[in-house]
Protein backbone atom coordinates (compact mmCIF):
# COMPACT_ATOMS: atom_id res chain seq x y z
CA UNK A 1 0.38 -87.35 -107.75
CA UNK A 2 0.57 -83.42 -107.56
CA UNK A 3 1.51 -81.62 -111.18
CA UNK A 4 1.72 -78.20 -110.16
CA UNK A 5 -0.29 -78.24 -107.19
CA UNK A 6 -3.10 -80.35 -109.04
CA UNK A 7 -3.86 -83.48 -108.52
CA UNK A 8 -3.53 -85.95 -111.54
CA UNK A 9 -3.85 -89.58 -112.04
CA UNK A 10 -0.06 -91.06 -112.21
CA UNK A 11 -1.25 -93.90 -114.48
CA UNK A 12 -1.76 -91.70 -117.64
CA UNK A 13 0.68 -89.76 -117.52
CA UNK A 14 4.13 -89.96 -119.39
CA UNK A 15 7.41 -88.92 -117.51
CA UNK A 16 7.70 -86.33 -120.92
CA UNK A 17 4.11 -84.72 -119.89
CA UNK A 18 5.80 -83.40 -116.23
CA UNK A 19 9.43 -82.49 -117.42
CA UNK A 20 10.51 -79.61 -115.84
CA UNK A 21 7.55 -79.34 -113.52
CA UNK A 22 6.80 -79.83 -109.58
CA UNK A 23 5.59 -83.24 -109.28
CA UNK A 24 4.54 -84.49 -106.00
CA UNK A 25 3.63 -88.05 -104.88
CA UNK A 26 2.31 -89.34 -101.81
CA UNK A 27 6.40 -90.01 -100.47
CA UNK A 28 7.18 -86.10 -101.02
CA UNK A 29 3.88 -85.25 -98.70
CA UNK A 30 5.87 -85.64 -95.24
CA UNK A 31 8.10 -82.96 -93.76
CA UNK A 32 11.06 -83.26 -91.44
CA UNK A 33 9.68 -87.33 -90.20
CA UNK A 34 5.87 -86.21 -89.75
CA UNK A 35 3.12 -86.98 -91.44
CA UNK A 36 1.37 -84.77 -94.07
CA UNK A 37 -2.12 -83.90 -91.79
CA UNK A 38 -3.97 -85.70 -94.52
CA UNK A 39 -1.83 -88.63 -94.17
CA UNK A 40 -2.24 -88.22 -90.43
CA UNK A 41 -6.01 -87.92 -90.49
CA UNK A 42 -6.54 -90.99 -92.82
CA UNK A 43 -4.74 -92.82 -90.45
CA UNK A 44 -6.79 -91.44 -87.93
CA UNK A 45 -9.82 -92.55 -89.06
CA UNK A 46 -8.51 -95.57 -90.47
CA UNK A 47 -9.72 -94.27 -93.86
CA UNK A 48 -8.29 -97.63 -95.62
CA UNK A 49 -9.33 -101.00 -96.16
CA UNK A 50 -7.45 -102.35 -98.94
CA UNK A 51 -5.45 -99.90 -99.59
CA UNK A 52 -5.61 -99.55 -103.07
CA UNK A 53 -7.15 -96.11 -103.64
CA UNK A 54 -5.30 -94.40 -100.47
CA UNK A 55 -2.82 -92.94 -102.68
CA UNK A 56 -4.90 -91.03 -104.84
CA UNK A 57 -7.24 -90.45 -102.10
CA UNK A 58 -4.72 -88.44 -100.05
CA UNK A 59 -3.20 -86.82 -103.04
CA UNK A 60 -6.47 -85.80 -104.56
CA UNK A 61 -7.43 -84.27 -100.97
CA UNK A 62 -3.99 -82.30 -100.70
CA UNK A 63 -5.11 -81.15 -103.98
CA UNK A 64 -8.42 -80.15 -102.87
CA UNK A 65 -7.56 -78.55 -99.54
CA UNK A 66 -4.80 -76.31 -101.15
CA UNK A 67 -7.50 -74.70 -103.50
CA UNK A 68 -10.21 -74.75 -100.80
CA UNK A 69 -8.49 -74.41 -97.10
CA UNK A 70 -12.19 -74.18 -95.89
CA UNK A 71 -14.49 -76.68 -97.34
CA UNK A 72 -17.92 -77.36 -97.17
CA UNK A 73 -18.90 -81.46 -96.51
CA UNK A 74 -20.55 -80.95 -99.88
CA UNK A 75 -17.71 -79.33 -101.58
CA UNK A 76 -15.42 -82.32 -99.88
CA UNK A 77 -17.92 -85.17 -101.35
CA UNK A 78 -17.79 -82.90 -104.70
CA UNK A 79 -14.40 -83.10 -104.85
CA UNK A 80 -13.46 -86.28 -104.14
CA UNK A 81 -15.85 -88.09 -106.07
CA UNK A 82 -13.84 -88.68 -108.76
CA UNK A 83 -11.86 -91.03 -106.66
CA UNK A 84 -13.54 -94.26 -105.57
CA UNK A 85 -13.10 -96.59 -102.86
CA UNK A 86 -15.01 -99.95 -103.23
CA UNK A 87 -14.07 -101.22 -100.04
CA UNK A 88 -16.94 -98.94 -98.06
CA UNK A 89 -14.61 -96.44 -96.49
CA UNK A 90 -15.39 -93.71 -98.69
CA UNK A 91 -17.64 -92.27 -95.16
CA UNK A 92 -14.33 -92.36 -93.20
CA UNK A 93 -12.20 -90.82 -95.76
CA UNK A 94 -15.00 -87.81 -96.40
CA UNK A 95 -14.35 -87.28 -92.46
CA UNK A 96 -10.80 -87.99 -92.50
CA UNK A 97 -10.43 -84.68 -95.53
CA UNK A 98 -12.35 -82.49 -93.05
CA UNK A 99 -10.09 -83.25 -89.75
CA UNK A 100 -7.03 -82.23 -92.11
CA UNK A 101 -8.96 -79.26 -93.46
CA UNK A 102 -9.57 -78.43 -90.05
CA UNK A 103 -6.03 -78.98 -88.86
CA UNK A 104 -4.16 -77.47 -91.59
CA UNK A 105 -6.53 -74.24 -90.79
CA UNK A 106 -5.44 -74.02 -87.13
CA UNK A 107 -2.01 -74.79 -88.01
CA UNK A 108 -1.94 -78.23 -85.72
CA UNK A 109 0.34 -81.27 -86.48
């Protein structure tokens, strides 16, 4: 989830720790029926297997790409490697944060 714009593991957090701020989890992303483009580009690039990390994934990426609208591949491996995916998809989720980098640039989706 999204505390203040940054992204933090729901898990260890108690609902005391976020009262009275903007919390944001992965079923606030989507605006008016569409797809958040990170949502969009993991589905593009079928950036799931199991499905057990996509969650974090995409909220640690909205995360990422609202402090760095322009990232490098390296800052993009940097900054989701706190996240893991043990189901080998971790090459098509890298890709998947640079479409919706790329997207969210040029205003698309």
């Amino acid at each position: 989830m999204l505390v203040g714009g940054e992204p933090v593991r729901s898990c260890g957090v108690q609902v005391s720790a976020v009262a009275g701020k903007e919390v944001t989890t992965i079923e606030g992303l989507g605006r008016g029926g569409k797809l958040h483009p990170v949502q969009r580009a993991f589905m593009d690039h079928d950036a799931f297997q199991c499905g057990f990390c996509t969650s974090g994934m995409i909220m640690k990426a909205v995360g990422l790409l609202a402090k760095n609208p322009n990232p490098s591949e390296a800052e993009i491996v940097t900054g989701m490697e706190s996240n893991l995916c043990r189901c080998g998809a971790h090459c098509r989720i890298l890709s998947a944060v640079g479409q919706a980098a790329r997207e969210m640039r040029e205003g698309q989706r």
